[in-house]
N, C-alpha and C. Protein backbone atom coordinates (compact mmCIF):
# COMPACT_ATOMS: atom_id res chain seq x y z
N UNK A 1 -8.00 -0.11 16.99
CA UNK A 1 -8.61 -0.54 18.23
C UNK A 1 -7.80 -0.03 19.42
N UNK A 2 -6.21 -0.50 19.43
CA UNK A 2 -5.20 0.24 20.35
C UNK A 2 -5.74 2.06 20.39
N UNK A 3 -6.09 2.30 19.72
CA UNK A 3 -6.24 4.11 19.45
C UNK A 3 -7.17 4.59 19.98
N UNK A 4 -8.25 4.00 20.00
CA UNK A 4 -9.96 3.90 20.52
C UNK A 4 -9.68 3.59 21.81
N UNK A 5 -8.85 2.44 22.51
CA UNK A 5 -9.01 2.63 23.90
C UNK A 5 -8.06 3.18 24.54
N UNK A 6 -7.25 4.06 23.80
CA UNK A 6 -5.93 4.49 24.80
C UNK A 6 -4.45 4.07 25.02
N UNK A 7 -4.38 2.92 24.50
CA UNK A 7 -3.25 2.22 24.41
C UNK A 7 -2.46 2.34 23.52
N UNK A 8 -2.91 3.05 22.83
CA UNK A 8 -1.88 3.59 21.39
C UNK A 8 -1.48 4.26 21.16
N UNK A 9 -0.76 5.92 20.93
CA UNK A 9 -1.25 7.36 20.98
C UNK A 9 -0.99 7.02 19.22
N UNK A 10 -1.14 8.35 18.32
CA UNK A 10 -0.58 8.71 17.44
C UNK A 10 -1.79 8.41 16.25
N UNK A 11 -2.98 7.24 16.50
CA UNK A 11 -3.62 6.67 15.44
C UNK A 11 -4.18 7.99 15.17
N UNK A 12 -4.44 8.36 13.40
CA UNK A 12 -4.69 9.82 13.11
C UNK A 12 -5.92 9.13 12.68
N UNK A 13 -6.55 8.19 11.88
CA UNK A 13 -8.18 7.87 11.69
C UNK A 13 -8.42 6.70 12.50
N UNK A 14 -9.12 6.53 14.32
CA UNK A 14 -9.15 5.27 14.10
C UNK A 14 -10.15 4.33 13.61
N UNK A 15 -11.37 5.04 12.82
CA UNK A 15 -12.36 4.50 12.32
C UNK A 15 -11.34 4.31 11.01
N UNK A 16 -10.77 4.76 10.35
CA UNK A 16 -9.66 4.04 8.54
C UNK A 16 -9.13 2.69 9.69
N UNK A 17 -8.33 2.88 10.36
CA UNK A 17 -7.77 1.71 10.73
C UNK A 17 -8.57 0.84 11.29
N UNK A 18 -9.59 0.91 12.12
CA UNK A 18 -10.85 -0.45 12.52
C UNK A 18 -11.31 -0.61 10.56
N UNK A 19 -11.59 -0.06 9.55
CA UNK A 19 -12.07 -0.66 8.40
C UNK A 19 -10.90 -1.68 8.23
N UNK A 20 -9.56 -1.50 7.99
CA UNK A 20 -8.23 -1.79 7.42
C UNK A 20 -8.59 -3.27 8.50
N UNK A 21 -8.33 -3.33 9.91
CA UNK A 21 -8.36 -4.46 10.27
C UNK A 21 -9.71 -5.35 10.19
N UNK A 22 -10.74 -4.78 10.17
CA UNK A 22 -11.90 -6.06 10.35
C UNK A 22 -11.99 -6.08 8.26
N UNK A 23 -10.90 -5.71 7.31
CA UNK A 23 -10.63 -6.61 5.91
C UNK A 23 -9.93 -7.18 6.25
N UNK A 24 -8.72 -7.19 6.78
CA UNK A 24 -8.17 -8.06 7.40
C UNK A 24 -8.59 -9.22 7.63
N UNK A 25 -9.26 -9.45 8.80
CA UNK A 25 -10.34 -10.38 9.35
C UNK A 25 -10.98 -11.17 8.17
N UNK A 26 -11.74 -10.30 7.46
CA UNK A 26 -12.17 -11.34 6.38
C UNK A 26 -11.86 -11.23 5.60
N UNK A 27 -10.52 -11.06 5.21
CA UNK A 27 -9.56 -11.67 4.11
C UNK A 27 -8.84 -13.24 4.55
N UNK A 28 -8.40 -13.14 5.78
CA UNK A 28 -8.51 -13.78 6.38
C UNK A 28 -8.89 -15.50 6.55
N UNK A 29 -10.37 -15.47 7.13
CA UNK A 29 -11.41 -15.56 7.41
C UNK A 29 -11.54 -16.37 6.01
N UNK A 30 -11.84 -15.92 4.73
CA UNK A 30 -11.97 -16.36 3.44
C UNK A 30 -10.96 -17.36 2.78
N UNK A 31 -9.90 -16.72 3.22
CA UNK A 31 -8.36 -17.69 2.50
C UNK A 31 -8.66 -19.11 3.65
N UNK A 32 -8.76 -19.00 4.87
CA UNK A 32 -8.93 -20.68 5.50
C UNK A 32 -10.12 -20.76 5.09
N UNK A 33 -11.14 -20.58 5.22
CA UNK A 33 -12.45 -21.21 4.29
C UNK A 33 -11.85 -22.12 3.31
N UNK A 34 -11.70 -21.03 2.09
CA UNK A 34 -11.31 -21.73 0.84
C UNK A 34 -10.00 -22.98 1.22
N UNK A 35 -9.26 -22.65 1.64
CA UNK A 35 -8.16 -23.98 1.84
C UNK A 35 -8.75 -25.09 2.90
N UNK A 36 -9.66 -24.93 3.51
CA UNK A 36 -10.30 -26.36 4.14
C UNK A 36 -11.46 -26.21 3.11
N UNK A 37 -11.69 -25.93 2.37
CA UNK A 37 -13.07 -26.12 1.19
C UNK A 37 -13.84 -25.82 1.75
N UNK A 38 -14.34 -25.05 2.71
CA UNK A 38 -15.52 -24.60 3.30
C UNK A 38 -16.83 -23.60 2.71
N UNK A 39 -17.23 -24.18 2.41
CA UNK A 39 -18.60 -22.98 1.81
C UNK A 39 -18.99 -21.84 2.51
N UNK A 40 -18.46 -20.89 2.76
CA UNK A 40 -18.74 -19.87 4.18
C UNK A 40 -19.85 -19.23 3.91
N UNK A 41 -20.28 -19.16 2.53
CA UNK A 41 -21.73 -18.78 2.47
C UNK A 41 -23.20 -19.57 2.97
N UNK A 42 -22.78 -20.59 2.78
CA UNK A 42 -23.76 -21.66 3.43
C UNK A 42 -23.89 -21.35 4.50
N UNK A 43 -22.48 -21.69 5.23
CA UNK A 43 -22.40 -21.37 6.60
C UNK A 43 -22.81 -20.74 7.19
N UNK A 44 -22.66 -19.09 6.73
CA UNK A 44 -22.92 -18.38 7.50
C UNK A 44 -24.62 -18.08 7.29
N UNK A 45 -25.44 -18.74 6.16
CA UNK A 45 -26.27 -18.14 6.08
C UNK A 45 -26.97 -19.69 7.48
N UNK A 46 -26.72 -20.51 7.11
CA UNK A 46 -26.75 -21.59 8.30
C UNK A 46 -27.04 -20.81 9.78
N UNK A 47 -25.84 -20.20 10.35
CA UNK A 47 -25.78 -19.82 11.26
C UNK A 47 -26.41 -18.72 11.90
N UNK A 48 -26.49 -17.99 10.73
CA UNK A 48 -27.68 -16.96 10.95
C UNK A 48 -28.98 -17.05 11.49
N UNK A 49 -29.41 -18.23 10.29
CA UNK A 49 -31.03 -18.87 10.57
C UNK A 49 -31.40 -19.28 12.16
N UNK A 50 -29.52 -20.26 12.44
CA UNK A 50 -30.72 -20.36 13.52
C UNK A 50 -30.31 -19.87 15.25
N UNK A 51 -29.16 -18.31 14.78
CA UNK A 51 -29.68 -17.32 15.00
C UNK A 51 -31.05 -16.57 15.31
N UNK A 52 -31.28 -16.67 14.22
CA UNK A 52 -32.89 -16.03 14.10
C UNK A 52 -33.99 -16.57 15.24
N UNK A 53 -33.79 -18.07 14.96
CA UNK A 53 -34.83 -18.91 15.60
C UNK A 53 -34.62 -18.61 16.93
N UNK A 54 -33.20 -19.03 17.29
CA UNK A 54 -33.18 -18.56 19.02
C UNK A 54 -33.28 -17.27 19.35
N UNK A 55 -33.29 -16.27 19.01
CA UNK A 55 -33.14 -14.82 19.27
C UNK A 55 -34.78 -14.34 18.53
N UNK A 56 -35.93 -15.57 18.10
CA UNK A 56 -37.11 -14.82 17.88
C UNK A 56 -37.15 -14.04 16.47
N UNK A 57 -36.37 -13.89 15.67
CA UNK A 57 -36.07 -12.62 14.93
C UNK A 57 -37.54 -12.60 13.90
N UNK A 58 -37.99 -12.29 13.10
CA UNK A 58 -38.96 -12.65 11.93
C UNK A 58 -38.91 -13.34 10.73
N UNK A 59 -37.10 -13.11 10.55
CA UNK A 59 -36.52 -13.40 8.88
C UNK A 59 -34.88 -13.31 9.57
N UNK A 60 -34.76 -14.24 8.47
CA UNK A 60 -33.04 -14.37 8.86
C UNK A 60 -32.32 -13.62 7.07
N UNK A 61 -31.28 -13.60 7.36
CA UNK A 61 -30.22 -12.98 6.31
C UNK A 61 -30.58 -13.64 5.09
N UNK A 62 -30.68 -14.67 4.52
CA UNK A 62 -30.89 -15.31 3.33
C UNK A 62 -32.26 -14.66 3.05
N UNK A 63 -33.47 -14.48 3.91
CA UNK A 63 -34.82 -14.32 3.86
C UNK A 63 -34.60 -12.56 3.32
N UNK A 64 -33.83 -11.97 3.95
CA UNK A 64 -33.58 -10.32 3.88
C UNK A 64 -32.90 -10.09 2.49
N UNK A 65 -32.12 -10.85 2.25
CA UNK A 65 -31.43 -10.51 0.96
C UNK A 65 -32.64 -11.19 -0.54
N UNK A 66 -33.05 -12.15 -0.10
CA UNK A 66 -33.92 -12.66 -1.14
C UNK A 66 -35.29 -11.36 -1.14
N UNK A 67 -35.38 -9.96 -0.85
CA UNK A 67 -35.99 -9.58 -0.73
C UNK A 67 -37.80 -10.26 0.14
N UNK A 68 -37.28 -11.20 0.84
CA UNK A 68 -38.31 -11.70 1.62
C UNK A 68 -38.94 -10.55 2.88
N UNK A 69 -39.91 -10.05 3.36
CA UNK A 69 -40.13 -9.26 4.67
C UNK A 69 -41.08 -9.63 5.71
């Protein structure tokens, strides 16, 4: 990200290093889930939905993956 806006010199891929940090993120992201017991799949499919609803969408993420259209 430092590399992409200038603040960095030297980054030689900075699309390898934005992959490397947003696993990061949800490696992350997953380890506090799991240690507060959080279902992040629920969640996020939760949050999506109503996503969807306010933003109009047709189908939310659970609906897309269940092959729903």
């Amino acid at each position: 990200m430092n590399g992409r806006s200038g603040r960095k010199e030297e980054v030689q891929d900075s699309n390898e290093e934005l992959v490397k940090e947003l696993a990061a993120i949800i490696h992350y992201t997953v380890a506090i889930a799991a240690i507060n017991h959080i279902d992040l799949t629920k969640t996020i499919f939760e949050k999506d939905k109503t996503a969807a609803i306010k933003y109009q969408h047709e189908r939310d993420l659970e609906g897309c993956l269940k092959g729903n259209v």
